[in-house]
PDB file of N, CA and C in Angstrom:
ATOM      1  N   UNK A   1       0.810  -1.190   0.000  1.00  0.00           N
ATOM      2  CA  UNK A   1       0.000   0.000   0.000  1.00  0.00           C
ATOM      3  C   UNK A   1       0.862   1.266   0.000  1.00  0.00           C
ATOM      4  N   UNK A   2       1.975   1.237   0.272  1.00  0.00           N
ATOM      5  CA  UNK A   2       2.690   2.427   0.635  1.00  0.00           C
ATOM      6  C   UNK A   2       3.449   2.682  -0.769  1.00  0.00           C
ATOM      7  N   UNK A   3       3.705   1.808  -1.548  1.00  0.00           N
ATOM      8  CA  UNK A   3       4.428   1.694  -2.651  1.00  0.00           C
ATOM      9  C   UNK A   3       3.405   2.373  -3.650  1.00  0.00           C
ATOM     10  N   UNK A   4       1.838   2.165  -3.292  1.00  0.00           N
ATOM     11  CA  UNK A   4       1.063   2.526  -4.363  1.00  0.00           C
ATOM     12  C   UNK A   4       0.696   3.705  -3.999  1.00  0.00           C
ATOM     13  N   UNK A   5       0.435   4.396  -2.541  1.00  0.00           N
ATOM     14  CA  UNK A   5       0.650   5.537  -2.165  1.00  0.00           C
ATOM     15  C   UNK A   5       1.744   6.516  -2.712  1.00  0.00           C
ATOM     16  N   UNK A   6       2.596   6.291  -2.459  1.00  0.00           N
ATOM     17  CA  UNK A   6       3.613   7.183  -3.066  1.00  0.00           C
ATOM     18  C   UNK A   6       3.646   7.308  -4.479  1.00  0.00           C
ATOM     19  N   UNK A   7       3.438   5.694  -5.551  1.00  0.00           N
ATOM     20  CA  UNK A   7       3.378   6.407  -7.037  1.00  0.00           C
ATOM     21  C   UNK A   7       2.334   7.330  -7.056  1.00  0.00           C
ATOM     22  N   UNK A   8       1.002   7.525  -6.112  1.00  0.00           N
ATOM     23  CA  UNK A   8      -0.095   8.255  -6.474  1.00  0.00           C
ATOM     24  C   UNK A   8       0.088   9.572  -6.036  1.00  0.00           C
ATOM     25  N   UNK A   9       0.818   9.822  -5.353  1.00  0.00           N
ATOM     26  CA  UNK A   9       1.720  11.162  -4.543  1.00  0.00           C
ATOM     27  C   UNK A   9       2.398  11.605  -5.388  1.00  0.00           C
ATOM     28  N   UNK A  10       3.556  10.977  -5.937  1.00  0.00           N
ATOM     29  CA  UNK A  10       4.927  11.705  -6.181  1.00  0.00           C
ATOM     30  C   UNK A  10       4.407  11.138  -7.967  1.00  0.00           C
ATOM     31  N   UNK A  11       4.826  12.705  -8.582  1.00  0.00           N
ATOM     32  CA  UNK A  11       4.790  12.252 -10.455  1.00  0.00           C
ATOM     33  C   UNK A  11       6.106  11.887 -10.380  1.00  0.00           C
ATOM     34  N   UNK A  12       6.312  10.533 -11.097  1.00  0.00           N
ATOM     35  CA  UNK A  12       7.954  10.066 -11.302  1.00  0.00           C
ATOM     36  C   UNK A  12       9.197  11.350 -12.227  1.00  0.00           C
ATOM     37  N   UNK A  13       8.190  11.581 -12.918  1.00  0.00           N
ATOM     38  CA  UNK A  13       8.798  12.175 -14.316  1.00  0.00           C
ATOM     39  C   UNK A  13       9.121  13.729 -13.231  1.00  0.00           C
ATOM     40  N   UNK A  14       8.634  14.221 -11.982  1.00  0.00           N
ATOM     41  CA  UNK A  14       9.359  15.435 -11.754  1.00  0.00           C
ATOM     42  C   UNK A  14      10.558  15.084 -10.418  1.00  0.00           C
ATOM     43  N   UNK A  15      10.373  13.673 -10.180  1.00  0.00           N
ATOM     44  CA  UNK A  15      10.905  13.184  -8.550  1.00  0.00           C
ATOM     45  C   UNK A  15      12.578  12.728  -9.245  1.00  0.00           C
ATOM     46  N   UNK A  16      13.876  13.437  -8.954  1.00  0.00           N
ATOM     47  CA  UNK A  16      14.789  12.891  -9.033  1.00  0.00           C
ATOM     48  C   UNK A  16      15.609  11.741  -8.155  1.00  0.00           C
ATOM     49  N   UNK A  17      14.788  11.471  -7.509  1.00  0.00           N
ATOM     50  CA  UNK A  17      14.985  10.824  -6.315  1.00  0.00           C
ATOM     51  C   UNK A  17      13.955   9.094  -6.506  1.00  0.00           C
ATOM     52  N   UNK A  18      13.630   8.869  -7.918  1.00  0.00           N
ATOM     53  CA  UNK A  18      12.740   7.724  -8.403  1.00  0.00           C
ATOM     54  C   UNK A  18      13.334   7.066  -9.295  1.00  0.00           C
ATOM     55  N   UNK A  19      14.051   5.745  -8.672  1.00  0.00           N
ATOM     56  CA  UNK A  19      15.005   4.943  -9.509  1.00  0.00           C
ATOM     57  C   UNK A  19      14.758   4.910 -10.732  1.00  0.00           C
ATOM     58  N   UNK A  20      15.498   4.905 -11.955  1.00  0.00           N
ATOM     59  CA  UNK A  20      15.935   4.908 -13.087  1.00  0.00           C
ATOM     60  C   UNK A  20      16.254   3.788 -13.771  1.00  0.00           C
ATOM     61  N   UNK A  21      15.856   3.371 -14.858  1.00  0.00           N
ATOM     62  CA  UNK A  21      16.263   1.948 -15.363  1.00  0.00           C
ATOM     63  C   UNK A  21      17.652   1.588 -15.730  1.00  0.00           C
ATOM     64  N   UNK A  22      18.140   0.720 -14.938  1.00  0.00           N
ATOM     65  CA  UNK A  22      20.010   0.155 -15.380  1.00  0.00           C
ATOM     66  C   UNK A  22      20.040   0.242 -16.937  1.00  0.00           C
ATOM     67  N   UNK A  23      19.100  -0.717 -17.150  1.00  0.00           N
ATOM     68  CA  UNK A  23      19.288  -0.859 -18.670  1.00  0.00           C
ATOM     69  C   UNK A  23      19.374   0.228 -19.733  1.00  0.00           C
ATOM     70  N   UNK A  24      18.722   1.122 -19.347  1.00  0.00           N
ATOM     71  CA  UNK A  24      18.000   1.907 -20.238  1.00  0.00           C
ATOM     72  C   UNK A  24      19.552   3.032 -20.262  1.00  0.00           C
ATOM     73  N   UNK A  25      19.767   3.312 -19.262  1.00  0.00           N
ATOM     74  CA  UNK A  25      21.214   3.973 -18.649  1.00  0.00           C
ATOM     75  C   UNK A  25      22.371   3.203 -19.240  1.00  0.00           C
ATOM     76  N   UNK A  26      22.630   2.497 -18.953  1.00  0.00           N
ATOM     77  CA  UNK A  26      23.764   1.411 -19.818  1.00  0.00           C
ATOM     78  C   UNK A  26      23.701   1.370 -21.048  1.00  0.00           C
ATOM     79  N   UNK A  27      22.765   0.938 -21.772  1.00  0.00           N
ATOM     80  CA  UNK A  27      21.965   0.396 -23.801  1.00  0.00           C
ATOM     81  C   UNK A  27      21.251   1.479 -23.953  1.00  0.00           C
ATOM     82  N   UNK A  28      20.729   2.564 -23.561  1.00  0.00           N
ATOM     83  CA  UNK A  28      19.914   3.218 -24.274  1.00  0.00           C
ATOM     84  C   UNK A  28      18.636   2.550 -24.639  1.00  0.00           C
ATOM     85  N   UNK A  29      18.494   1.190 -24.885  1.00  0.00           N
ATOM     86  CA  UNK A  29      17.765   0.584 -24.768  1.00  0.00           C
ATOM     87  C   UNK A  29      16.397   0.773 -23.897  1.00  0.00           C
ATOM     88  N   UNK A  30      14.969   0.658 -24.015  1.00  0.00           N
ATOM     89  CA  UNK A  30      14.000   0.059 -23.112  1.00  0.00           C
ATOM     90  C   UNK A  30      13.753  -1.384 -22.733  1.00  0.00           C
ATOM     91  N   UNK A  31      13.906  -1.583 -21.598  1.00  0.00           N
ATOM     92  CA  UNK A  31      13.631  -2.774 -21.177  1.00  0.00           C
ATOM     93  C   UNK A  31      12.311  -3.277 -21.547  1.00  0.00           C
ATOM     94  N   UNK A  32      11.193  -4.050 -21.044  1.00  0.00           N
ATOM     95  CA  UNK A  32      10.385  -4.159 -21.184  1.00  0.00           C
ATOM     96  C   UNK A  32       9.264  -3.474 -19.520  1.00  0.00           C
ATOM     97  N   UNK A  33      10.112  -3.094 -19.017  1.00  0.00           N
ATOM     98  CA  UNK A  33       9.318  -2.402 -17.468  1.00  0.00           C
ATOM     99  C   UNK A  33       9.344  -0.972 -17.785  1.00  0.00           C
ATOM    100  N   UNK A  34       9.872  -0.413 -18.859  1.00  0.00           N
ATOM    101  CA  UNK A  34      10.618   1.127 -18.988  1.00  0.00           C
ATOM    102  C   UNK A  34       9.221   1.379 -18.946  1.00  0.00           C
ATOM    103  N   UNK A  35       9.337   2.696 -17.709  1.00  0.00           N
ATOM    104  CA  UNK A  35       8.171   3.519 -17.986  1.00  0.00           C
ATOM    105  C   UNK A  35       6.976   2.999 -16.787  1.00  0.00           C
ATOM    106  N   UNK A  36       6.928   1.756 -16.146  1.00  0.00           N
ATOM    107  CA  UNK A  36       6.266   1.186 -15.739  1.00  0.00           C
ATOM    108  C   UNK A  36       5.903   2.272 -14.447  1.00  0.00           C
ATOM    109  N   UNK A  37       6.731   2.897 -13.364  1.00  0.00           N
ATOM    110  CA  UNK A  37       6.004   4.025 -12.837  1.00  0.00           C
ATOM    111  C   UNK A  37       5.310   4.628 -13.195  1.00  0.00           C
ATOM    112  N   UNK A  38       5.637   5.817 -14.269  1.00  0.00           N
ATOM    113  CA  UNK A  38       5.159   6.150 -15.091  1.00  0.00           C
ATOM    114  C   UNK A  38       3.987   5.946 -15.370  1.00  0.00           C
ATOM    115  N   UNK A  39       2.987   4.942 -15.974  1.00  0.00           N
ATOM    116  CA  UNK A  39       2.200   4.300 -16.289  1.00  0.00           C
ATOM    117  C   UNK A  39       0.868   4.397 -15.117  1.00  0.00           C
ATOM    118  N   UNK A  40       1.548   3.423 -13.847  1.00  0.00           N
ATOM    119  CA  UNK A  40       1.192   3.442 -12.692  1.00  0.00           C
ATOM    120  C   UNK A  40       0.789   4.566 -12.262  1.00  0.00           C
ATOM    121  N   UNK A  41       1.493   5.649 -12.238  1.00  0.00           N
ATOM    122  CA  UNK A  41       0.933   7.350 -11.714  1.00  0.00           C
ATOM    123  C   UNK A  41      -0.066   7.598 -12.933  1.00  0.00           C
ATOM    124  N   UNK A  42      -0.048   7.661 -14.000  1.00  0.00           N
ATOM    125  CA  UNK A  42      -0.966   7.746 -14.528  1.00  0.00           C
ATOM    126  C   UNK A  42      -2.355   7.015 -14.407  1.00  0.00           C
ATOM    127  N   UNK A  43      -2.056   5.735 -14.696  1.00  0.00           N
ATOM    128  CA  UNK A  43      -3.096   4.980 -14.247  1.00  0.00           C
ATOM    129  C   UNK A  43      -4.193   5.263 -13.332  1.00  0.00           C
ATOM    130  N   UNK A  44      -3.201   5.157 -12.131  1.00  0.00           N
ATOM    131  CA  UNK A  44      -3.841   5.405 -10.994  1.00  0.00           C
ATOM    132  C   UNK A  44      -4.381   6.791 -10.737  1.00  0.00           C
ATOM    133  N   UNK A  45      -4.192   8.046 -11.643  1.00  0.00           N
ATOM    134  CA  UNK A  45      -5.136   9.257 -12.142  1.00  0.00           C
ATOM    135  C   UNK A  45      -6.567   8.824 -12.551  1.00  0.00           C
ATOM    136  N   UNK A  46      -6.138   8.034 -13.521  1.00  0.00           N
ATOM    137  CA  UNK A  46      -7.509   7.780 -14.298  1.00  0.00           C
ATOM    138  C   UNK A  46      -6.762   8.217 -16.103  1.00  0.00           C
ATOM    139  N   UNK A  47      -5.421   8.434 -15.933  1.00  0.00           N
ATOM    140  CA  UNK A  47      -5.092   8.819 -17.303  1.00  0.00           C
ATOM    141  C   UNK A  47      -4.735   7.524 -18.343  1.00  0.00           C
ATOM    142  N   UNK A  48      -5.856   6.901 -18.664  1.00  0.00           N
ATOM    143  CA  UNK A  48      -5.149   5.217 -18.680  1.00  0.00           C
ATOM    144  C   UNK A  48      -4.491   5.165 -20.214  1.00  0.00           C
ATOM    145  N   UNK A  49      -4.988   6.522 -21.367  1.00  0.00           N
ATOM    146  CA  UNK A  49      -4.304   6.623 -22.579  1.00  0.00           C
ATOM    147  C   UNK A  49      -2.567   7.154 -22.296  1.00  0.00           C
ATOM    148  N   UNK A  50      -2.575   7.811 -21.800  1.00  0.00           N
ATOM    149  CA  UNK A  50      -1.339   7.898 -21.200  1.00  0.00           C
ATOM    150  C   UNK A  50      -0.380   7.104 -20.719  1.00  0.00           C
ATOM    151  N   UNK A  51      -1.189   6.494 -19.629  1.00  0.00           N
ATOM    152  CA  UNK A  51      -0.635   5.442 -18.989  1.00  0.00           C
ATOM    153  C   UNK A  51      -0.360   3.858 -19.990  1.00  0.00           C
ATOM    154  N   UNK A  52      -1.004   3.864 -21.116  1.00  0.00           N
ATOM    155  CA  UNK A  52      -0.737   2.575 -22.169  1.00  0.00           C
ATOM    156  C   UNK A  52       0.314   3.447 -22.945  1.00  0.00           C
ATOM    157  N   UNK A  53       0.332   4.596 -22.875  1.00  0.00           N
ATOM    158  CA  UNK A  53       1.589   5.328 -23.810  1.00  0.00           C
ATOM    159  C   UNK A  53       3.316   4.808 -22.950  1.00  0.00           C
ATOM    160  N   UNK A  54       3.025   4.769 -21.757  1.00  0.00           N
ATOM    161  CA  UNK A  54       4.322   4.763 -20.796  1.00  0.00           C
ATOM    162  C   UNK A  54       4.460   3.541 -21.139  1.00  0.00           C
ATOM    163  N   UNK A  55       3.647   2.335 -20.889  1.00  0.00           N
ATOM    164  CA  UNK A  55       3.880   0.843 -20.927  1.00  0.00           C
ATOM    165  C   UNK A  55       2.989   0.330 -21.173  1.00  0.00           C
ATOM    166  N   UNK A  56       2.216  -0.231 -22.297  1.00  0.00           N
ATOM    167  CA  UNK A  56       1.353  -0.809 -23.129  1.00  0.00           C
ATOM    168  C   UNK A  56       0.650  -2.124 -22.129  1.00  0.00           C
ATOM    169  N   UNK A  57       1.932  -2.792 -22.387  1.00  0.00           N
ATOM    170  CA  UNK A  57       2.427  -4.704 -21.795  1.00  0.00           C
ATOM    171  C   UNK A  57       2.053  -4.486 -20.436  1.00  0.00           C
ATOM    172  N   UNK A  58       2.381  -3.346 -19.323  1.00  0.00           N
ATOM    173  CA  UNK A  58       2.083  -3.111 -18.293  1.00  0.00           C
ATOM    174  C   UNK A  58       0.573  -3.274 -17.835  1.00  0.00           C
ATOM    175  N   UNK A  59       0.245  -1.840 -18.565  1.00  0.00           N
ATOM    176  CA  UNK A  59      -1.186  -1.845 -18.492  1.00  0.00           C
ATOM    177  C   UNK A  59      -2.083  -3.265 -18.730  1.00  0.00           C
ATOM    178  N   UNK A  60      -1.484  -3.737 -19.967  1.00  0.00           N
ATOM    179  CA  UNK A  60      -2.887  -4.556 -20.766  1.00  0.00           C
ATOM    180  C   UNK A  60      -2.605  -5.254 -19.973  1.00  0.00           C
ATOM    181  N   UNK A  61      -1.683  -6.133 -19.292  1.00  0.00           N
ATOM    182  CA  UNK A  61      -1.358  -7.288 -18.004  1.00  0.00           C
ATOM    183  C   UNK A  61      -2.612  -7.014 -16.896  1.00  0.00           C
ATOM    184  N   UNK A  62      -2.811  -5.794 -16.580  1.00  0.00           N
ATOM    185  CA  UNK A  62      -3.420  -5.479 -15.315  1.00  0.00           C
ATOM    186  C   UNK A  62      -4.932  -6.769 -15.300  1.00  0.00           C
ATOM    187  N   UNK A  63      -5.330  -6.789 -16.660  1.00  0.00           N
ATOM    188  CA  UNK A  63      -6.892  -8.049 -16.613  1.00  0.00           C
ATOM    189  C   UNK A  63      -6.245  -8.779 -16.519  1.00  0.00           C
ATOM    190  N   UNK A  64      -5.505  -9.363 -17.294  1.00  0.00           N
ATOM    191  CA  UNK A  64      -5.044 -10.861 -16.513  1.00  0.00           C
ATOM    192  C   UNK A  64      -4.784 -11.031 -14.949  1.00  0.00           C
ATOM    193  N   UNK A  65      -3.591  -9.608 -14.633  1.00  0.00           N
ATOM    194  CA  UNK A  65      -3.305 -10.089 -13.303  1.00  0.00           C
ATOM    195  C   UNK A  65      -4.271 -10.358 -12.755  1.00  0.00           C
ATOM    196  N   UNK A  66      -5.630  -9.218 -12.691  1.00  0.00           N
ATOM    197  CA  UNK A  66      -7.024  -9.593 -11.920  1.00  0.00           C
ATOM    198  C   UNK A  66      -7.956 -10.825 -11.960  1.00  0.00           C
ATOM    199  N   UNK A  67      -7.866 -11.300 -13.413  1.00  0.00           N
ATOM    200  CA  UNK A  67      -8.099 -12.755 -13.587  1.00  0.00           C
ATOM    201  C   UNK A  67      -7.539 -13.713 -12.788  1.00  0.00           C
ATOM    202  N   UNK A  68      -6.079 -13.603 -12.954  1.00  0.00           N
ATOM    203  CA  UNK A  68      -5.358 -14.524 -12.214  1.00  0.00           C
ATOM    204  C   UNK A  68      -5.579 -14.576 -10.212  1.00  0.00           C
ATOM    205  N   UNK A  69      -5.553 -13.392 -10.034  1.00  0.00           N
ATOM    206  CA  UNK A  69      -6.363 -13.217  -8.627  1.00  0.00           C
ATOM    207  C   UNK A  69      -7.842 -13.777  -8.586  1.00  0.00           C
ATOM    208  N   UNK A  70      -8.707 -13.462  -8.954  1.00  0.00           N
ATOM    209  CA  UNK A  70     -10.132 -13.804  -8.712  1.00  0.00           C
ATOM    210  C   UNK A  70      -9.863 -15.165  -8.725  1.00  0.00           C
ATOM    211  N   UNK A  71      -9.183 -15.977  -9.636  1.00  0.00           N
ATOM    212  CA  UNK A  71      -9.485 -17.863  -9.780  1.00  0.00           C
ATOM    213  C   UNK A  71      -8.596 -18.147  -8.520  1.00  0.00           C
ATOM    214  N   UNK A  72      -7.561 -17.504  -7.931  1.00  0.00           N
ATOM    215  CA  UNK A  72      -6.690 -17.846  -7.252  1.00  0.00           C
ATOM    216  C   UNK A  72      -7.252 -17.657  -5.468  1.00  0.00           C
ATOM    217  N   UNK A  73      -7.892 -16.435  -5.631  1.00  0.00           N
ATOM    218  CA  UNK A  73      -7.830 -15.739  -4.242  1.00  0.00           C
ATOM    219  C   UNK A  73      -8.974 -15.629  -3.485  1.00  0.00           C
ATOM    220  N   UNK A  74     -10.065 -15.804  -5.113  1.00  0.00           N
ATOM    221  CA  UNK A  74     -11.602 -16.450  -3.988  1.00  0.00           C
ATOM    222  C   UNK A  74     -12.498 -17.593  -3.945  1.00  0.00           C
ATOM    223  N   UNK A  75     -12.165 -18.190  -3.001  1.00  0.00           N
ATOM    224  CA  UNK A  75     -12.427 -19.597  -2.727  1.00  0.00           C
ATOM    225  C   UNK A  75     -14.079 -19.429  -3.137  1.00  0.00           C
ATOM    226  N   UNK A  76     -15.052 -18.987  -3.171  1.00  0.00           N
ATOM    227  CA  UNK A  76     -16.305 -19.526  -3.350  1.00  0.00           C
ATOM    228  C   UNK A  76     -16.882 -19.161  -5.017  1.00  0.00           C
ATOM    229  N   UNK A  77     -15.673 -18.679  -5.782  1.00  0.00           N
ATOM    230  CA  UNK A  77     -15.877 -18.445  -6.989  1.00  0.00           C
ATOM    231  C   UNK A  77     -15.780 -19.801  -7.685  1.00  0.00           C
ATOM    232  N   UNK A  78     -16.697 -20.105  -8.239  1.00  0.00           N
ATOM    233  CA  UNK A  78     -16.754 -21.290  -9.207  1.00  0.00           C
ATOM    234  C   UNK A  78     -16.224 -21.772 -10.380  1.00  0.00           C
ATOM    235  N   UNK A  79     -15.164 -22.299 -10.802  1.00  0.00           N
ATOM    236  CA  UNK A  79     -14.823 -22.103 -11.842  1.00  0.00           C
ATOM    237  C   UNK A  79     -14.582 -23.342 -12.449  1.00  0.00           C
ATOM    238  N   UNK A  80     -14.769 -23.593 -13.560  1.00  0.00           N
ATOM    239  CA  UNK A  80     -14.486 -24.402 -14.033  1.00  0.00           C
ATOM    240  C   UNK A  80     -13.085 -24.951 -14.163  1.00  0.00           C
ATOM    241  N   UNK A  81     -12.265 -26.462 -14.371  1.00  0.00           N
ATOM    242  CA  UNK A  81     -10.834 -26.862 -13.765  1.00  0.00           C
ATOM    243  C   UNK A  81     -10.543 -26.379 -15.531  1.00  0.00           C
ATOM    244  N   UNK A  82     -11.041 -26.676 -16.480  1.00  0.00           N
ATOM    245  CA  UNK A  82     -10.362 -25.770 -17.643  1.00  0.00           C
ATOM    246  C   UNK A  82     -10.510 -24.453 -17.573  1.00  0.00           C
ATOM    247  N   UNK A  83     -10.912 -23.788 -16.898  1.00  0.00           N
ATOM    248  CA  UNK A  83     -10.666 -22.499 -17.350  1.00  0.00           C
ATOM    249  C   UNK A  83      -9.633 -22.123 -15.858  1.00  0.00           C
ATOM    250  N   UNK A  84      -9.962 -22.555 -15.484  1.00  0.00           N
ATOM    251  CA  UNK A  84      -8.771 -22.390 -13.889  1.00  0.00           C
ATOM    252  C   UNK A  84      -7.079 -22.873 -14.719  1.00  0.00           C
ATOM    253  N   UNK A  85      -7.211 -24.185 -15.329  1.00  0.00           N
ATOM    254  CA  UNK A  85      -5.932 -24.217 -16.080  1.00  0.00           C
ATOM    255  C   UNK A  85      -5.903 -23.291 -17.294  1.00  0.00           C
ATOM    256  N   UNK A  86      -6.422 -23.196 -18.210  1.00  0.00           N
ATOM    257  CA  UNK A  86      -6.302 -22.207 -18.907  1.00  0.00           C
ATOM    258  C   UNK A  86      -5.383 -20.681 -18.296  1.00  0.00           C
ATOM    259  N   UNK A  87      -6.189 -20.171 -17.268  1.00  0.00           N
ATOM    260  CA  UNK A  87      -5.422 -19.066 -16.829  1.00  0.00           C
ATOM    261  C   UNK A  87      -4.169 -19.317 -16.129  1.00  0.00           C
ATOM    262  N   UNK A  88      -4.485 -20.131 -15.156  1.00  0.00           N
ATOM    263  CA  UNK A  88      -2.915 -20.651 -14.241  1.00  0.00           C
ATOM    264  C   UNK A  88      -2.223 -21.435 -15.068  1.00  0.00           C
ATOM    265  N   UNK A  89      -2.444 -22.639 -15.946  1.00  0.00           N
ATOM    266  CA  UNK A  89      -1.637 -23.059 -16.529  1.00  0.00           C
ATOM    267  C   UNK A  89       0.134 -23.141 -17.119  1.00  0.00           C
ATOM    268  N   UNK A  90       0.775 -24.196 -17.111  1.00  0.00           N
ATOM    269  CA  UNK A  90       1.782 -23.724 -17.983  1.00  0.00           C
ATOM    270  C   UNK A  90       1.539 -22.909 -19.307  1.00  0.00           C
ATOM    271  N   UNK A  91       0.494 -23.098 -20.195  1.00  0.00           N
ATOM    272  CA  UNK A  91       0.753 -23.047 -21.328  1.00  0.00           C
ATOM    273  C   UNK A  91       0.462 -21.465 -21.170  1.00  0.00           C
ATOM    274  N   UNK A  92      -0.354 -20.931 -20.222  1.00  0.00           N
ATOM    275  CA  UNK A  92      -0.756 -19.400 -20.333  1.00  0.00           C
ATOM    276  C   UNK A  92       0.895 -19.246 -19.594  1.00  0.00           C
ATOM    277  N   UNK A  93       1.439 -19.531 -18.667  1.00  0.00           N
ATOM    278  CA  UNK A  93       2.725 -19.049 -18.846  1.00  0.00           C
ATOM    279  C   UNK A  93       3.596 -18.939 -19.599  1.00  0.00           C
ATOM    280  N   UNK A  94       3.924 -19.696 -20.328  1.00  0.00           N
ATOM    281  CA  UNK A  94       4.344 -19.269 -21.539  1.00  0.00           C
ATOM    282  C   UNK A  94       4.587 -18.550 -22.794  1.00  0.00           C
ATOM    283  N   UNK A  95       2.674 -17.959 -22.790  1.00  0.00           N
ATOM    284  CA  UNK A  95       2.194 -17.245 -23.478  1.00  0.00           C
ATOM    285  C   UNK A  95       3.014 -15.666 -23.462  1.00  0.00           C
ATOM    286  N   UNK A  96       2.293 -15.510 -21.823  1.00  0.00           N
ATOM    287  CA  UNK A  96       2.885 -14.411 -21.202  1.00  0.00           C
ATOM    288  C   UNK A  96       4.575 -14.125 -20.976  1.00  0.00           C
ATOM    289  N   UNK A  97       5.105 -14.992 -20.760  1.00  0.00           N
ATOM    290  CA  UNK A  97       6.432 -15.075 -20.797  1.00  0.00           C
ATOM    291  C   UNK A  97       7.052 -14.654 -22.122  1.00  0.00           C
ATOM    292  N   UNK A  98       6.003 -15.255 -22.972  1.00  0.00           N
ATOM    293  CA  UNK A  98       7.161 -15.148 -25.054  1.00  0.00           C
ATOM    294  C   UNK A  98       6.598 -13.712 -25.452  1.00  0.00           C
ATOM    295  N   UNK A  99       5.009 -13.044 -24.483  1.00  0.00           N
ATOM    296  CA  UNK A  99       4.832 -11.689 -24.843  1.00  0.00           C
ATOM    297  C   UNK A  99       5.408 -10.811 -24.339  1.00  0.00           C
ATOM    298  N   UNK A 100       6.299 -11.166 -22.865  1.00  0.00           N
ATOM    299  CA  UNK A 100       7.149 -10.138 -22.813  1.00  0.00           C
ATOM    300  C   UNK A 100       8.037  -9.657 -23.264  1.00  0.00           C
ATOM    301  N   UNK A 101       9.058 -10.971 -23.773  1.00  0.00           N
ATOM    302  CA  UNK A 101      10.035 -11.020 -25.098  1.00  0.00           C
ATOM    303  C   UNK A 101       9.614  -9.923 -26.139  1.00  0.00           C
ATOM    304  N   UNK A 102       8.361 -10.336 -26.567  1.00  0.00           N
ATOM    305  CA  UNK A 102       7.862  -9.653 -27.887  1.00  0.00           C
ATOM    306  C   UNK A 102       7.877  -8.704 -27.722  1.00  0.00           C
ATOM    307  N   UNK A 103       7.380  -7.746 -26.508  1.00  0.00           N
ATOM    308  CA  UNK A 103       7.332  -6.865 -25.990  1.00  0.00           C
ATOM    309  C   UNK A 103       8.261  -6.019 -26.149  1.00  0.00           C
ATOM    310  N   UNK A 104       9.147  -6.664 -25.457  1.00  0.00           N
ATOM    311  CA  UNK A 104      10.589  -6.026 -25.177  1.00  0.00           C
ATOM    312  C   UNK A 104      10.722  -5.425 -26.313  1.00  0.00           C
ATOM    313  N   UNK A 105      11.501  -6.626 -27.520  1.00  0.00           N
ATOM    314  CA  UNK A 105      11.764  -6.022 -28.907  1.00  0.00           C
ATOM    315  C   UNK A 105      10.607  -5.233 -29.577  1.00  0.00           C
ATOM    316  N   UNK A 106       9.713  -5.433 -29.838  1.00  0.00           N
ATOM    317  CA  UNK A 106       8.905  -4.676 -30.587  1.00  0.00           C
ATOM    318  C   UNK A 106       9.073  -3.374 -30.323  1.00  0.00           C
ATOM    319  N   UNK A 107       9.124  -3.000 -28.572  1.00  0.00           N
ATOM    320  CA  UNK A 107       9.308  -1.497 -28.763  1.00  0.00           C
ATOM    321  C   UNK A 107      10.151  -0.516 -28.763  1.00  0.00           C
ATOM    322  N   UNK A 108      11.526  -1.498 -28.868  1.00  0.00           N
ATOM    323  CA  UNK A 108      12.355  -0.964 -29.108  1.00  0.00           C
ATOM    324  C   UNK A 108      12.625  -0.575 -30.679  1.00  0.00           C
ATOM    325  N   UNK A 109      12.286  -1.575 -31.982  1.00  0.00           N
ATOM    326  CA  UNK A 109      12.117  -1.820 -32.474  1.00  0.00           C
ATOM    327  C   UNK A 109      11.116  -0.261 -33.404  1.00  0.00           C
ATOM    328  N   UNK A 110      10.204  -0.098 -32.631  1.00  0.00           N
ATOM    329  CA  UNK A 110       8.733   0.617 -33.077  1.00  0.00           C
ATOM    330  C   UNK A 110       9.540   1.832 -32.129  1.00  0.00           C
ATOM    331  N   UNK A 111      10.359   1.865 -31.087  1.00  0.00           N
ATOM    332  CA  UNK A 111      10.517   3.332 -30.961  1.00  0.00           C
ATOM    333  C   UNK A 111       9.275   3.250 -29.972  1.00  0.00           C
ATOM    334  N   UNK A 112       8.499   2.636 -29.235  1.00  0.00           N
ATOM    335  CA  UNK A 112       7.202   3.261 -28.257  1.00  0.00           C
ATOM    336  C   UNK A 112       7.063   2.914 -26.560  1.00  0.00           C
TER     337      UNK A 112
END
């Protein structure tokens, strides 16, 4: 809570004092998290075009993560054992895992 307090407090982009990406500092490069504060302070405005401008992969994750919570975290939710594997599954890990990859490059790639 305090972590999400403060992105909703402090704008990253004026706080010099709001860690900086190694990578991005080293390669010039974006990682695939670049921006992910960013995003988060926005977000958590309500600026969510913005906030998919900072980190796309970030944002669009947020339904899954909540998916992945609801099958996980409330016991009287009903779910079916395929669609419970479907989301928890290896194979959705994977998914997510080869889209961060994609991620990564594409926007470096696209410049976004």
């Amino acid at each position: 809570m305090i972590v999400i307090a403060t992105v909703w407090c402090v704008d990253p982009d004026g706080a010099v004092w709001m860690p900086k990406c190694a990578l991005k500092l080293l390669t010039g490069y974006d990682c695939p998290g670049c921006g992910a504060t960013r995003a988060m302070h926005a977000a958590l405005h309500g600026n969510f075009a913005e906030a998919l401008r900072y980190n796309f992969f970030l944002i669009a994750g947020i339904g899954y993560a909540l998916l992945v919570a609801a099958v996980t975290w409330i016991p009287h939710l009903r779910v079916h054992k395929r669609v419970r594997s479907a989301v928890l599954g290896r194979t959705a890990a994977w998914i997510y895992i080869t889209l961060f990859f994609v991620w990564w490059v594409v926007r470096n790639i696209l410049g976004i």
